[in-house]
N, C-alpha and C. Protein backbone atom coordinates (compact mmCIF):
# COMPACT_ATOMS: atom_id res chain seq x y z
N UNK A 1 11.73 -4.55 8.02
CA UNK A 1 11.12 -4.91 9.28
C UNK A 1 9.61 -4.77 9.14
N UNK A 2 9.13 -5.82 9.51
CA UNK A 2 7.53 -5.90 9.71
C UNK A 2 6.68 -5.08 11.06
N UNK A 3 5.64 -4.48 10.29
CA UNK A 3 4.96 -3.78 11.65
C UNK A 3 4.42 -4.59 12.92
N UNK A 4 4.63 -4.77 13.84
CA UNK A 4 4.42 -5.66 14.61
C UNK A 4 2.51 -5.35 14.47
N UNK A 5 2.15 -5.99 15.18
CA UNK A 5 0.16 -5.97 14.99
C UNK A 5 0.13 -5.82 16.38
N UNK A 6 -0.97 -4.77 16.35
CA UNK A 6 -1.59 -3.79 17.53
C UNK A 6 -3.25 -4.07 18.06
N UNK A 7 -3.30 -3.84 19.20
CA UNK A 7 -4.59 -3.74 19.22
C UNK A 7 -4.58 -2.75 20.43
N UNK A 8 -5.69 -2.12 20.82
CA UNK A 8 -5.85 -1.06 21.97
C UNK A 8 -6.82 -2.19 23.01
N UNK A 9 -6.54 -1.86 23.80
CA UNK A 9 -7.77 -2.57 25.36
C UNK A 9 -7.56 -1.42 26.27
N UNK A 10 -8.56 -1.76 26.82
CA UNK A 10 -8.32 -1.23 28.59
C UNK A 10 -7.55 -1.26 29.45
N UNK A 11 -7.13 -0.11 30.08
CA UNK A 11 -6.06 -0.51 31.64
C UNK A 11 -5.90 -1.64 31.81
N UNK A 12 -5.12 -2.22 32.50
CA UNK A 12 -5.17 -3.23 33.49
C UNK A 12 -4.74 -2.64 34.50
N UNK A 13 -4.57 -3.63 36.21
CA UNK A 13 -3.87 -2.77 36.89
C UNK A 13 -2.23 -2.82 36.94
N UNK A 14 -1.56 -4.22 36.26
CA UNK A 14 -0.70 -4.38 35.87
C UNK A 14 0.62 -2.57 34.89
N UNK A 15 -0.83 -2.31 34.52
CA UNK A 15 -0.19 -1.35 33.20
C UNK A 15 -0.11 -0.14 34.28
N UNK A 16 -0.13 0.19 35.47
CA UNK A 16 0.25 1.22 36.15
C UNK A 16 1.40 1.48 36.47
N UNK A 17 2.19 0.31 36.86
CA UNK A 17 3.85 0.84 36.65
C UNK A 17 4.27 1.61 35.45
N UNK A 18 3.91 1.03 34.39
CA UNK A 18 4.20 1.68 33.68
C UNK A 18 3.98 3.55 33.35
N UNK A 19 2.49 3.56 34.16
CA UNK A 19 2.15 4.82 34.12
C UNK A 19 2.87 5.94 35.43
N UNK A 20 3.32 4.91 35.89
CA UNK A 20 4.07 5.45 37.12
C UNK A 20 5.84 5.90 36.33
N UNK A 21 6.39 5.18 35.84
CA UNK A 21 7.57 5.34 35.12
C UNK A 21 7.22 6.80 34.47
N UNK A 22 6.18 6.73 33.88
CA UNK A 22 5.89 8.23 32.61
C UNK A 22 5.89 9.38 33.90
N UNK A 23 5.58 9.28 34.96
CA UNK A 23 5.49 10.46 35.89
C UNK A 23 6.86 10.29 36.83
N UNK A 24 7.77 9.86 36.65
CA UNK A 24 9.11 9.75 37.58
C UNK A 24 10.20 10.04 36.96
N UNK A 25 10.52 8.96 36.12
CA UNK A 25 11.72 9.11 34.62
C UNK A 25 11.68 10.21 34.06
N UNK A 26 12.76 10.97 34.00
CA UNK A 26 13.11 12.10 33.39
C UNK A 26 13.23 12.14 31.93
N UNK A 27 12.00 12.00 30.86
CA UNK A 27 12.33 11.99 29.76
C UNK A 27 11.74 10.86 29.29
N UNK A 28 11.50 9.87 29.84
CA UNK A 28 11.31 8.58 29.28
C UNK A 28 10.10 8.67 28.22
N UNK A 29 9.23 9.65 28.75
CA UNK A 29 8.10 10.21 27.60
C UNK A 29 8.55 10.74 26.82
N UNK A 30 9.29 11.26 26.38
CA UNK A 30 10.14 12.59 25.61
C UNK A 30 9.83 13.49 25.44
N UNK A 31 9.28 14.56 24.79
CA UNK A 31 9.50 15.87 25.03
C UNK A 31 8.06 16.53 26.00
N UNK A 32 7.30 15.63 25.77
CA UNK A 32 6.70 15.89 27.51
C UNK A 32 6.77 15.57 28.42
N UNK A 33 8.35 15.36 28.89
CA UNK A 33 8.19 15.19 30.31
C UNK A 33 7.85 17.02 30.94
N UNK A 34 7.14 17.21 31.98
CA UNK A 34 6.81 17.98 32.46
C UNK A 34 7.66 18.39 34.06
N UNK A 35 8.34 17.30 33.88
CA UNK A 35 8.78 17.17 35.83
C UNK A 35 7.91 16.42 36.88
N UNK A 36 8.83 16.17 37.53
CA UNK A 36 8.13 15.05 38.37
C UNK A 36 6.74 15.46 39.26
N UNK A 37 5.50 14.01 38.81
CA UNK A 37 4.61 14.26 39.41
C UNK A 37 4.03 13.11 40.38
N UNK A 38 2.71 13.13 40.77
CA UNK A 38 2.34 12.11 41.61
C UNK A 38 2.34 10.74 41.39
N UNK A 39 3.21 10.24 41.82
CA UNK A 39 3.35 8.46 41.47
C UNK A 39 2.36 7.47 41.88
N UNK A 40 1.63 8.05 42.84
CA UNK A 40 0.14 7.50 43.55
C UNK A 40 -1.04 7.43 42.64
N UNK A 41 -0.93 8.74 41.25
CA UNK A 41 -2.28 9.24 41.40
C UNK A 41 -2.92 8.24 40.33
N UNK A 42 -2.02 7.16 39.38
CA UNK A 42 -2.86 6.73 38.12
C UNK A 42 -2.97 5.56 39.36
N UNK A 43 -3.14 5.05 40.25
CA UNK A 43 -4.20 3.83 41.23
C UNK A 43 -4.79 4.50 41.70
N UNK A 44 -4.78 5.98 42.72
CA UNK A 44 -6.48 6.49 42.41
C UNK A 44 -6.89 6.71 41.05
N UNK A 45 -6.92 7.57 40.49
CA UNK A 45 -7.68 7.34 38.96
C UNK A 45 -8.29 5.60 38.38
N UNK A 46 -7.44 4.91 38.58
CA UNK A 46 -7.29 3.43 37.79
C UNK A 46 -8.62 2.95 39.18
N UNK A 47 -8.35 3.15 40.24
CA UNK A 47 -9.27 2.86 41.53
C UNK A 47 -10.97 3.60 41.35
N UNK A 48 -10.92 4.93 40.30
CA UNK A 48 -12.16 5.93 40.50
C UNK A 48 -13.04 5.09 39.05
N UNK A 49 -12.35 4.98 38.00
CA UNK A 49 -13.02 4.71 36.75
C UNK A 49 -12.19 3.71 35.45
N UNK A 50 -11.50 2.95 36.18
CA UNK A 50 -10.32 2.58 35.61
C UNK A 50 -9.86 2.96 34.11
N UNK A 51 -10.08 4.17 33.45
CA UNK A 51 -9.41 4.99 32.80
C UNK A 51 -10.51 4.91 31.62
N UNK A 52 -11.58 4.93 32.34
CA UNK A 52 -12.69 5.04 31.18
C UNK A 52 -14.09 6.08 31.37
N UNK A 53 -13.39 7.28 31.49
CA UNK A 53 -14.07 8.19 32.42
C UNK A 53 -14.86 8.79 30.72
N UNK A 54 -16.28 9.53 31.19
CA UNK A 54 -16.80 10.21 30.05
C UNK A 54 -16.30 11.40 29.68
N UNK A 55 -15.32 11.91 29.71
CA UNK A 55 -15.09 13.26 29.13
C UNK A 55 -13.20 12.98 29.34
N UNK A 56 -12.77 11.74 29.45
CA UNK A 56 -11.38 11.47 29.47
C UNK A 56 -10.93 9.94 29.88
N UNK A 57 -10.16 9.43 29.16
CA UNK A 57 -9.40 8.17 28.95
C UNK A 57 -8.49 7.49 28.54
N UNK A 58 -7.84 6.50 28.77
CA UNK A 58 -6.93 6.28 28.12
C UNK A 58 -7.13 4.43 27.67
N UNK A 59 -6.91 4.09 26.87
CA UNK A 59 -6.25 3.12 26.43
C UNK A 59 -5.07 2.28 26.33
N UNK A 60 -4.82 1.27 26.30
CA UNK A 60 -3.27 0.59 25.94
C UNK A 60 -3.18 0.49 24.83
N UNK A 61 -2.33 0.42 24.33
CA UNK A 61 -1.63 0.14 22.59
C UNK A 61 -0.70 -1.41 23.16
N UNK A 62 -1.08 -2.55 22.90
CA UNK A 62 -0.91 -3.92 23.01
C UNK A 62 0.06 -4.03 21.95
N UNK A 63 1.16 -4.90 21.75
CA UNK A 63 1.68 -5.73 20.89
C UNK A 63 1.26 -7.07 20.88
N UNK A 64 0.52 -7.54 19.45
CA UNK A 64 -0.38 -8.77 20.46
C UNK A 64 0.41 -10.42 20.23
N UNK A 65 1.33 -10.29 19.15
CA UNK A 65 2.23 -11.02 19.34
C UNK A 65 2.90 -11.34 21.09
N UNK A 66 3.30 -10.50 21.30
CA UNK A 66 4.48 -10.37 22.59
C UNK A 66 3.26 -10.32 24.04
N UNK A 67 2.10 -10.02 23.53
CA UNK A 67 0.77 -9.82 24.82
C UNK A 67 1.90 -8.56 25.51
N UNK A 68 2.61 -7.44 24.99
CA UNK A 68 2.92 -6.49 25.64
C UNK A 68 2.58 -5.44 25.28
N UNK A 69 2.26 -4.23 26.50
CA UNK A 69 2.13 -2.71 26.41
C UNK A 69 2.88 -2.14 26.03
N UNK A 70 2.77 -1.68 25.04
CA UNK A 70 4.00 -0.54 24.38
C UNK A 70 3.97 0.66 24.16
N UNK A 71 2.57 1.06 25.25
CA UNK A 71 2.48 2.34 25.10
C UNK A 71 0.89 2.63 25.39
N UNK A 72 0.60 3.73 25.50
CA UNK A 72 -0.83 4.38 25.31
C UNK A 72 -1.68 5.64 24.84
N UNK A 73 -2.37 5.18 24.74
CA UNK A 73 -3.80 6.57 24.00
C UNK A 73 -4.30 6.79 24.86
N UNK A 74 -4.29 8.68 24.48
CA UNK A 74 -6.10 9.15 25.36
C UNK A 74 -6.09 9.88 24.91
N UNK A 75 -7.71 10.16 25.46
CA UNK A 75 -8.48 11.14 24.68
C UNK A 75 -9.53 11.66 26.18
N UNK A 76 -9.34 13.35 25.20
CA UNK A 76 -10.09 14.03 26.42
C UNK A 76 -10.48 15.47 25.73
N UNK A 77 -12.57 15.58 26.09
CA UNK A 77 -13.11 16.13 25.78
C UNK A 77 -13.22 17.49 26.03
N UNK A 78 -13.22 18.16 24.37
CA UNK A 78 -13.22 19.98 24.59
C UNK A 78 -14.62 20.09 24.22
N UNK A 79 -15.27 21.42 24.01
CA UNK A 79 -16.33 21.97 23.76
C UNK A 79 -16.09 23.25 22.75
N UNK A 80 -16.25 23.75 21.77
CA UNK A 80 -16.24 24.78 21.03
C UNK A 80 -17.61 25.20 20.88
N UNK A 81 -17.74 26.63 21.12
CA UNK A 81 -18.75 27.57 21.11
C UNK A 81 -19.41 26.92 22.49
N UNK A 82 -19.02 26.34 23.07
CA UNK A 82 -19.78 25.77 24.47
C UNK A 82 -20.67 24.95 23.97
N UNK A 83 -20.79 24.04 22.67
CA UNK A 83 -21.71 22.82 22.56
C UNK A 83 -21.23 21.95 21.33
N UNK A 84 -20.21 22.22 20.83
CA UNK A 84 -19.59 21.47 19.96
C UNK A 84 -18.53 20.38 20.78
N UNK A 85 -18.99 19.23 21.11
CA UNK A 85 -18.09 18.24 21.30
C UNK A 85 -16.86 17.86 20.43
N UNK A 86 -15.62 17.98 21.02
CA UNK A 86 -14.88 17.42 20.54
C UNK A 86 -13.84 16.63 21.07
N UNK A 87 -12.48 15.62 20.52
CA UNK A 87 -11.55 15.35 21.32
C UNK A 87 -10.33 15.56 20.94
N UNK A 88 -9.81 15.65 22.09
CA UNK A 88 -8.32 15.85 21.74
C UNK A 88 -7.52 14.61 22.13
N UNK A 89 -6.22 13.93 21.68
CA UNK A 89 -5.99 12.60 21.53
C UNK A 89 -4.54 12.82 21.97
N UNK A 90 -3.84 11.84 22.60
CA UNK A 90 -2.49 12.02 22.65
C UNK A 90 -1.89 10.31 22.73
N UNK A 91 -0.68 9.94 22.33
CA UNK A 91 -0.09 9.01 22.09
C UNK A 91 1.31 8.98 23.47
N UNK A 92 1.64 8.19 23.94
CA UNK A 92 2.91 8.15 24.78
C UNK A 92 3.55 6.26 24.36
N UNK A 93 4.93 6.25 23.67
CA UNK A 93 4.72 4.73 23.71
C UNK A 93 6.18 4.89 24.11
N UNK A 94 6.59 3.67 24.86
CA UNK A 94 7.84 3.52 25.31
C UNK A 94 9.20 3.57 24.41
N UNK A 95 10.23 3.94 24.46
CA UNK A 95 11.25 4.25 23.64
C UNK A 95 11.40 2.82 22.76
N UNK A 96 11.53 1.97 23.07
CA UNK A 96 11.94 0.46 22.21
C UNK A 96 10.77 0.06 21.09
N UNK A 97 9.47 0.98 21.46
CA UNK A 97 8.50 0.64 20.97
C UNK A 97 8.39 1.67 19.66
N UNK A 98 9.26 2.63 19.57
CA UNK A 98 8.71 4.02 18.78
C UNK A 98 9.56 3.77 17.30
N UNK A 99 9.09 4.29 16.28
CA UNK A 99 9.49 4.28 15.29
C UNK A 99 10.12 2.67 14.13
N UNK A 100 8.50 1.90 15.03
CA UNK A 100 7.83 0.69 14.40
C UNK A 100 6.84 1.01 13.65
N UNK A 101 6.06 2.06 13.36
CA UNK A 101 4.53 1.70 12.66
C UNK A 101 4.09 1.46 13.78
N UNK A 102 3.91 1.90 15.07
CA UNK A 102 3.07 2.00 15.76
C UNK A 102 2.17 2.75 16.30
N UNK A 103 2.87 3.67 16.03
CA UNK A 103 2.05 5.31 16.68
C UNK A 103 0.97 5.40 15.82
N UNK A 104 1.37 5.54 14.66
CA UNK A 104 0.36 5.87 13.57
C UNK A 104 -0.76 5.25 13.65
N UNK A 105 -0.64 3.82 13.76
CA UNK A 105 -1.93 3.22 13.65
C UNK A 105 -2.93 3.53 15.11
N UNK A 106 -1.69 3.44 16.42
CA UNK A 106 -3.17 3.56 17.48
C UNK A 106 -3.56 4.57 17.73
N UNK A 107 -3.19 6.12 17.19
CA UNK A 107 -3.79 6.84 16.96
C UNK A 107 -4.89 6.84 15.98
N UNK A 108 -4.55 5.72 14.64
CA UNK A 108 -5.90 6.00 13.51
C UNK A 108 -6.97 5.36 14.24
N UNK A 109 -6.37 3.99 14.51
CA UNK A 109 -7.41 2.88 15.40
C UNK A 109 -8.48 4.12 16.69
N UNK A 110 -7.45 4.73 17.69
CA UNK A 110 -8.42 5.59 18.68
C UNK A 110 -9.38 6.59 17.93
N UNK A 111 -8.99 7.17 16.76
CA UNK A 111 -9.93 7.88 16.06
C UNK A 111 -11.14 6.88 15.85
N UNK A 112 -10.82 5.94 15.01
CA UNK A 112 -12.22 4.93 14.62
C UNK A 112 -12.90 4.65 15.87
N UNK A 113 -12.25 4.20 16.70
CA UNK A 113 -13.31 3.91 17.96
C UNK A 113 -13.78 5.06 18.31
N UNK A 114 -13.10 6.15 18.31
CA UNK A 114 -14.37 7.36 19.08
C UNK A 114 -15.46 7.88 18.29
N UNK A 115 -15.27 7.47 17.34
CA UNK A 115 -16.12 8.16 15.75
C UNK A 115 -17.03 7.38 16.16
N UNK A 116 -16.66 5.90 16.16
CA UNK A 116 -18.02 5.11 15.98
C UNK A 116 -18.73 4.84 17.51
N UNK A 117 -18.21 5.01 18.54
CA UNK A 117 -18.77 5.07 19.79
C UNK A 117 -19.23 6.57 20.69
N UNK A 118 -18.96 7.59 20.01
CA UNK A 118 -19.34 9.11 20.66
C UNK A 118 -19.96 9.75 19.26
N UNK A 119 -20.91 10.84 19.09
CA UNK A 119 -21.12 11.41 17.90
C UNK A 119 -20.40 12.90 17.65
N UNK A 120 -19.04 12.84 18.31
CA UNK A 120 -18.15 13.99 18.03
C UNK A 120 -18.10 14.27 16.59
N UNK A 121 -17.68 15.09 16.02
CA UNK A 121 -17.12 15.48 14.39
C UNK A 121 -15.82 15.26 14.26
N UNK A 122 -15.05 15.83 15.45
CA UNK A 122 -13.83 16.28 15.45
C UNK A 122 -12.80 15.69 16.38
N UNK A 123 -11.97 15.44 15.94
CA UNK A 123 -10.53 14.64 16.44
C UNK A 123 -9.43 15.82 16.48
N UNK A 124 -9.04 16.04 17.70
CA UNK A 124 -7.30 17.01 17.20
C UNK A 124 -6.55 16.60 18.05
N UNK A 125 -4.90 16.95 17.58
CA UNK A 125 -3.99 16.54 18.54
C UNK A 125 -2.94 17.70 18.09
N UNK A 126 -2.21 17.86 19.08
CA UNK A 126 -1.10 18.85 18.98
C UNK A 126 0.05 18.11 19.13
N UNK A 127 0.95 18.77 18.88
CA UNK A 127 2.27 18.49 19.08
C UNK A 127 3.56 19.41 18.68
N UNK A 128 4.49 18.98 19.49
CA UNK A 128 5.43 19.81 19.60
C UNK A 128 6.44 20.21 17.99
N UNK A 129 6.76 21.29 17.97
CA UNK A 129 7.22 21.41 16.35
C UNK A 129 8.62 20.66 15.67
N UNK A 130 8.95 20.70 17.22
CA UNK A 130 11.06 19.97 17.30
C UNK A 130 9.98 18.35 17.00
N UNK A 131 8.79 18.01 17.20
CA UNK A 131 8.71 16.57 17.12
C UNK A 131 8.03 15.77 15.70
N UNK A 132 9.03 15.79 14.59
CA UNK A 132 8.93 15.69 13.32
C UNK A 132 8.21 14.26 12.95
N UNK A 133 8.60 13.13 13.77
CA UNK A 133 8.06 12.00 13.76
C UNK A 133 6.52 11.89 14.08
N UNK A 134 6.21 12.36 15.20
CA UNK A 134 4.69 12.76 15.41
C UNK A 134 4.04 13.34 14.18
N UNK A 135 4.40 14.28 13.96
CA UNK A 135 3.79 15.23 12.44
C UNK A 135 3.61 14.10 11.68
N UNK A 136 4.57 13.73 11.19
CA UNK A 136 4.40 12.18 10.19
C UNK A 136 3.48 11.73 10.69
N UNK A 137 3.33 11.04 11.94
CA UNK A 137 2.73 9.96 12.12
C UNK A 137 0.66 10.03 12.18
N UNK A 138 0.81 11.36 12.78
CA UNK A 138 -0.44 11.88 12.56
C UNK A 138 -0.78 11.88 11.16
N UNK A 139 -0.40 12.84 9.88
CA UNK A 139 -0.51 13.20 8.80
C UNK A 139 -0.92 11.02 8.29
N UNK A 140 0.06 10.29 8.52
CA UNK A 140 -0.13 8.73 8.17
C UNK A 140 -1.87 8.49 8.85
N UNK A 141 -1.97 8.60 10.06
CA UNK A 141 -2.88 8.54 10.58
C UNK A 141 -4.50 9.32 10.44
N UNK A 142 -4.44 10.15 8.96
CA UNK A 142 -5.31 10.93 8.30
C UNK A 142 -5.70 12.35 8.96
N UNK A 143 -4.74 12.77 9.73
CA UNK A 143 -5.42 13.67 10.31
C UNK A 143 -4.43 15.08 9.21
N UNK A 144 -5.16 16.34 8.98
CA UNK A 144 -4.47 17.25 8.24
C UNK A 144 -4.00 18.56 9.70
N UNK A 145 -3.05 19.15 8.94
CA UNK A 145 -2.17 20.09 9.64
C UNK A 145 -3.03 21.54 9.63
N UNK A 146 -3.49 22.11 10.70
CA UNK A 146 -4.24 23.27 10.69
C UNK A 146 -3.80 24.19 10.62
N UNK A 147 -1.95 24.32 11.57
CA UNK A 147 -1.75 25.17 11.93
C UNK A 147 -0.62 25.35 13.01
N UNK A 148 -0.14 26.45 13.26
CA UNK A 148 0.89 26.94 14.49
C UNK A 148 0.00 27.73 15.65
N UNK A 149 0.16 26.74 16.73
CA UNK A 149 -0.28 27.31 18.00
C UNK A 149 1.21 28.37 18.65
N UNK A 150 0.79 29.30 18.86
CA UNK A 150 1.62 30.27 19.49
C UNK A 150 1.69 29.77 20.73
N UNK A 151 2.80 29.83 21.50
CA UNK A 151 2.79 29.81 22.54
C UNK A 151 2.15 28.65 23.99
N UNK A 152 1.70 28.26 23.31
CA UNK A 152 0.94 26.78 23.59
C UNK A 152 1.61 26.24 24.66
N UNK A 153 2.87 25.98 24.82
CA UNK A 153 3.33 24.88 26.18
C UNK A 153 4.54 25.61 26.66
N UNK A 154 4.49 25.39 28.10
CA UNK A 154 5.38 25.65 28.27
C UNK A 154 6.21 24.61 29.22
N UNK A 155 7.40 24.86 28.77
CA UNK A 155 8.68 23.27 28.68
C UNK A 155 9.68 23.55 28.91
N UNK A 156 10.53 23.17 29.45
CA UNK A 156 12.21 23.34 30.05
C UNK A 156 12.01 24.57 29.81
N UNK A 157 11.13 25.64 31.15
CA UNK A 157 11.75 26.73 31.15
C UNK A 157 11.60 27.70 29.77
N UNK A 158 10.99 27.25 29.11
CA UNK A 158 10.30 28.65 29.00
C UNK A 158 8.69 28.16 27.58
N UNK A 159 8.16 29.31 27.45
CA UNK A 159 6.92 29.24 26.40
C UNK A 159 7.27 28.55 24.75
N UNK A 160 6.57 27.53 24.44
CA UNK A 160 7.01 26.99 23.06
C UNK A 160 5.57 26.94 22.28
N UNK A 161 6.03 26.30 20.63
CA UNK A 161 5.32 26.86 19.94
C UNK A 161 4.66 25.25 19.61
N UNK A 162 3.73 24.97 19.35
CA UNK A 162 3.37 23.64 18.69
C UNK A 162 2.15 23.90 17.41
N UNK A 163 2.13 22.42 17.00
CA UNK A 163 1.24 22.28 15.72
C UNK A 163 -0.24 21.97 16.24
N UNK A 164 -0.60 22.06 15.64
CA UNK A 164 -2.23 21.54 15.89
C UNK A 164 -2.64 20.97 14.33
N UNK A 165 -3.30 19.53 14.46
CA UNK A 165 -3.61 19.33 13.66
C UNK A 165 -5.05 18.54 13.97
N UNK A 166 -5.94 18.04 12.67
CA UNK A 166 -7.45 17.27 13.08
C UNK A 166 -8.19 16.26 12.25
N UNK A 167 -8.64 16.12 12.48
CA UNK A 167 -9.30 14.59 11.51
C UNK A 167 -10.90 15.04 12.07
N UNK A 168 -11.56 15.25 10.70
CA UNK A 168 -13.20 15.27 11.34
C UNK A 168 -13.96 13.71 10.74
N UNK A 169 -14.71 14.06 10.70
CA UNK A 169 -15.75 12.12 11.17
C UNK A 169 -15.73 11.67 9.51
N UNK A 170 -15.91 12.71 8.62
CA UNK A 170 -15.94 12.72 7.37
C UNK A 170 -14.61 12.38 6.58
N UNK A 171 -13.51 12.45 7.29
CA UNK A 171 -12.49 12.31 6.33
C UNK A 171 -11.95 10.67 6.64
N UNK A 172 -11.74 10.17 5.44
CA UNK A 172 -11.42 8.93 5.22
C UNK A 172 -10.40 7.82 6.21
N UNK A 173 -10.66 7.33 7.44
CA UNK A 173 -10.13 6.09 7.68
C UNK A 173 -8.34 5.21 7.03
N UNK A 174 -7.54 6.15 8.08
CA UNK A 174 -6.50 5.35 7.03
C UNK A 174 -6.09 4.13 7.26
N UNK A 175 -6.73 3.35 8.15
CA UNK A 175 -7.08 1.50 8.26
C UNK A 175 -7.46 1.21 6.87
């Protein structure tokens, strides 16, 4: 099977159902669903900055064959030592869409665009340890494994453990 071809864009307002599904559906995100939240709030947000805020955003992950959403990126800004910019990145793509060669790339792709449009160093993303495909897909996506966050999320009831991993500005592009 061929990787279908990706590109990232901007919201539309079209792409809010969809963001509405990720906050209703029990699971449909997978292991972050968190429980049900505000189904209103991505048309205010999408209404305040349509998801292109300076210190947080998101993207679509396009199939550009099909002109369909199959998912999305964001990224949202930490600070270390209180002046080190950095971001943290997360992936959500719909179940039919996952375990194409897709994740990987619009995570590498959101790295390149923030590298070359913000002067951060640093890229990280976490993830859950039960989520073996992510690990892959990051590691594909050049980012290296730092480490075990203790205690980090907490999920169906009770405290869990996740990975943390990072890509700084210097390490090689896996486009």
């Amino acid at each position: 099977m061929t990787e279908p071809s990706i590109r990232l864009r901007p919201v539309e307002e079209n792409d809010l159902t969809m963001f509405r599904r990720f906050l209703t559906e029990p699971f449909l995100i997978g292991l972050d669903w968190g429980g049900f939240r505000d189904a209103q709030e991505p048309a205010r947000r999408f209404a305040a900055d349509g998801y292109l805020g300076a210190n947080d955003g998101r993207l679509m992950v396009e199939v550009e064959d099909d002109h369909v959403a199959a998912g999305l990126v964001s990224y949202r800004a930490g600070l270390y030592s209180g002046m080190a910019k950095y971001w943290e990145i997360g992936i959500a793509l719909l179940p039919e869409w996952r375990g194409r060669g897709i994740g990987w790339r619009a995570q590498a792709m959101l790295c390149d665009y923030l590298f070359h449009h913000t002067p951060a160093q640093r890229i990280q993303a976490a993830t859950h340890l039960e989520n073996v495909a992510e690990q892959k897909s990051l590691e594909k996506a050049g980012f290296q494994l730092e480490g075990r966050i203790r205690a980090a999320e907490f999920r169906a009831g009770q405290w869990r453990d996740g990975c943390l991993y990072s890509r700084l500005r210097d390490d090689p592009s896996s486009l």
